[in-house]
Protein backbone atom coordinates (compact mmCIF):
# COMPACT_ATOMS: atom_id res chain seq x y z
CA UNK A 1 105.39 113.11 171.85
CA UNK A 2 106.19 114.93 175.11
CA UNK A 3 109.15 117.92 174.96
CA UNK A 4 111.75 116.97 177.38
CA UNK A 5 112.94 119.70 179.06
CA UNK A 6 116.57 121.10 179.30
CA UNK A 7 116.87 119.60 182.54
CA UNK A 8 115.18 116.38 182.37
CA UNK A 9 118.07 115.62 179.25
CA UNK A 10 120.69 116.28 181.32
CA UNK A 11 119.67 114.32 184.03
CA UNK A 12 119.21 111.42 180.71
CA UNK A 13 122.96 111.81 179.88
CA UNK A 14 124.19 111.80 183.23
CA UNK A 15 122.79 107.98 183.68
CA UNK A 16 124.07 107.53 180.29
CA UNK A 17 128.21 105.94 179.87
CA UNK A 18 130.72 107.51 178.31
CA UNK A 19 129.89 105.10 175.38
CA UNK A 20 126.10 105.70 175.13
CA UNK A 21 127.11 108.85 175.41
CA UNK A 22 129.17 109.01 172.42
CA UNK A 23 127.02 106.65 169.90
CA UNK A 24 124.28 109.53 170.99
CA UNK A 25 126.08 112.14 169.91
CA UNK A 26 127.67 110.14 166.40
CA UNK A 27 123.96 109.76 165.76
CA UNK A 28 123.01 113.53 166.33
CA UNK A 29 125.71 114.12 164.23
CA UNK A 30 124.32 112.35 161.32
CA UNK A 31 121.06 112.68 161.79
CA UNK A 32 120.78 116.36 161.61
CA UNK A 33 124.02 117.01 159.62
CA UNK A 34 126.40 118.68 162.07
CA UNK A 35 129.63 117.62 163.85
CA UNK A 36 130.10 118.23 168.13
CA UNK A 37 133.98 117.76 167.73
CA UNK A 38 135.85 120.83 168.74
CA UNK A 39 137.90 123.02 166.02
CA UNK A 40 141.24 122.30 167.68
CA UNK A 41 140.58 118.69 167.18
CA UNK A 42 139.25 118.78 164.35
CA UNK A 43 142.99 121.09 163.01
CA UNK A 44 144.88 118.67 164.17
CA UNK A 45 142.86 115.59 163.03
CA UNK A 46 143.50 117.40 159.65
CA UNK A 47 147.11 116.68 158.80
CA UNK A 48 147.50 113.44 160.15
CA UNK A 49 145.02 111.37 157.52
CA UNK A 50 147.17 111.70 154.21
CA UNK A 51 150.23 111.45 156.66
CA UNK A 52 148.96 107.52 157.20
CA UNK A 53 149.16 105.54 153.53
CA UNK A 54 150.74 102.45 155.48
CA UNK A 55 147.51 100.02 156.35
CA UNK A 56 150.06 98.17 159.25
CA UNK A 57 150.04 101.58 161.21
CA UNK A 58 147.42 102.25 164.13
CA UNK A 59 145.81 105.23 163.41
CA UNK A 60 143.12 105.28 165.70
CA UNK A 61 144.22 105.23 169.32
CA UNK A 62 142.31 104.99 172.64
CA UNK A 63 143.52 107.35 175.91
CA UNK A 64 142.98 105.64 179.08
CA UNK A 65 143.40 107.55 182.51
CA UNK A 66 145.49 104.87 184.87
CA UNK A 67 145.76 107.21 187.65
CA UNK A 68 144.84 110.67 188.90
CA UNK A 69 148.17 110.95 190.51
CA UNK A 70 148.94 113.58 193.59
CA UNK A 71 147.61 116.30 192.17
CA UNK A 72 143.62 115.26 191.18
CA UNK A 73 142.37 118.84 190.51
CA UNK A 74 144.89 119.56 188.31
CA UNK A 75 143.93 116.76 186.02
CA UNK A 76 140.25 117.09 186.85
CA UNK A 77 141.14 120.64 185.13
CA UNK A 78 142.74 119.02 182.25
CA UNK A 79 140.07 116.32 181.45
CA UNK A 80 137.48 118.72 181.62
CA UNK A 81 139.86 120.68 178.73
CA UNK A 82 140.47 117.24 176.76
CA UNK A 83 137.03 115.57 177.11
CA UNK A 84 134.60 118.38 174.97
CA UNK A 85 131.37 118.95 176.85
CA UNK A 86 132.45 117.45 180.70
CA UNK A 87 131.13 119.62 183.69
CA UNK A 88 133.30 119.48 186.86
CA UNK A 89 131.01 116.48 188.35
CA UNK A 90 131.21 114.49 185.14
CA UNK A 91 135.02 114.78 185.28
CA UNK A 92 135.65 114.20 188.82
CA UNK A 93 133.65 111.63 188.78
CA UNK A 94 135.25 110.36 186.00
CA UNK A 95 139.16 110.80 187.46
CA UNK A 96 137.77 109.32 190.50
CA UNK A 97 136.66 106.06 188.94
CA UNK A 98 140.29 105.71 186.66
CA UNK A 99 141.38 103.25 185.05
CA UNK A 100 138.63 104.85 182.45
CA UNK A 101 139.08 105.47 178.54
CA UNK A 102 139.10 109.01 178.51
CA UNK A 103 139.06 109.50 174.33
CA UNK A 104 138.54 106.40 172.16
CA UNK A 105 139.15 106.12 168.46
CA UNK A 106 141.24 109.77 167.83
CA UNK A 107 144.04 110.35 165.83
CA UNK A 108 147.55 109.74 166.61
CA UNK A 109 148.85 113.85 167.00
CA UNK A 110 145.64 114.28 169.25
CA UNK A 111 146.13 111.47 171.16
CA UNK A 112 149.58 112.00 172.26
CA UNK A 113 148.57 116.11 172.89
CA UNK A 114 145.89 114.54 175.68
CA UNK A 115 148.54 112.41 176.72
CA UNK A 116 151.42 114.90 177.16
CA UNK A 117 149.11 117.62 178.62
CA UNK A 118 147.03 115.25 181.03
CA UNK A 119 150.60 113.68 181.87
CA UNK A 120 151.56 117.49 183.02
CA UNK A 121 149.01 117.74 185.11
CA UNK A 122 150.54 114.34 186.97
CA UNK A 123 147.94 112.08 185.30
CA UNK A 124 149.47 108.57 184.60
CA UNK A 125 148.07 107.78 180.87
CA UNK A 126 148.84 104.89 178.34
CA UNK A 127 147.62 104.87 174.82
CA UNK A 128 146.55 101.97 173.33
């Protein structure tokens, strides 16, 4: 099997969707035993699981980005900060082609922390 380059991978995931994207990495993750998720996430993921005994409650939430708003690099700023691993082009791109899901299946607390700071930066967001 041929070694793919650093390069030649990136230019894979750039062709790749956000979803791809993320079943790629859930598989990296279990196949060789590490997690990408970044430690502020992963803190605040922390309290909110025994927090949720009720089976009726949503505890998995999706962000979706309705609107960039007036101020576009402001929020290209913030999804780059919310969304682990997004370059600039990735995340303009992104805010350019809104309404996207921005972060799918995250916990309540982290949800509504994307939501307040993207919201901030002038973002129009709705959870769902």
């Amino acid at each position: 099997m041929a070694k793919l380059s650093t390069e030649e991978l990136l230019d894979a995931f750039k062709e790749m969707t956000l979803l791809e994207l993320s079943d790629f990495v859930k598989q990296f993750e279990t196949t060789f035993e590490v997690t990408a998720a970044a430690p502020v996430a992963v803190a605040a993921a922390g309290p909110a699981g025994p927090a949720a005994p009720a089976e009726e409650e949503k505890d998995e939430f999706t962000v979706v980005l309705e609107s960039a708003g007036d101020k576009k690099i402001q929020v290209i700023k913030v999804v780059r900060e919310v969304v682990s691993g997004l370059g600039l082009k990735e995340a303009k791109e992104l805010v350019e082609s809104a309404p996207k899901p921005l972060l799918e299946n995250v916990a309540k607390d982290v949800a509504d922390a994307a939501k307040e700071k993207l919201e901030a930066a002038g973002a129009k967001i709705t959870l769902k």
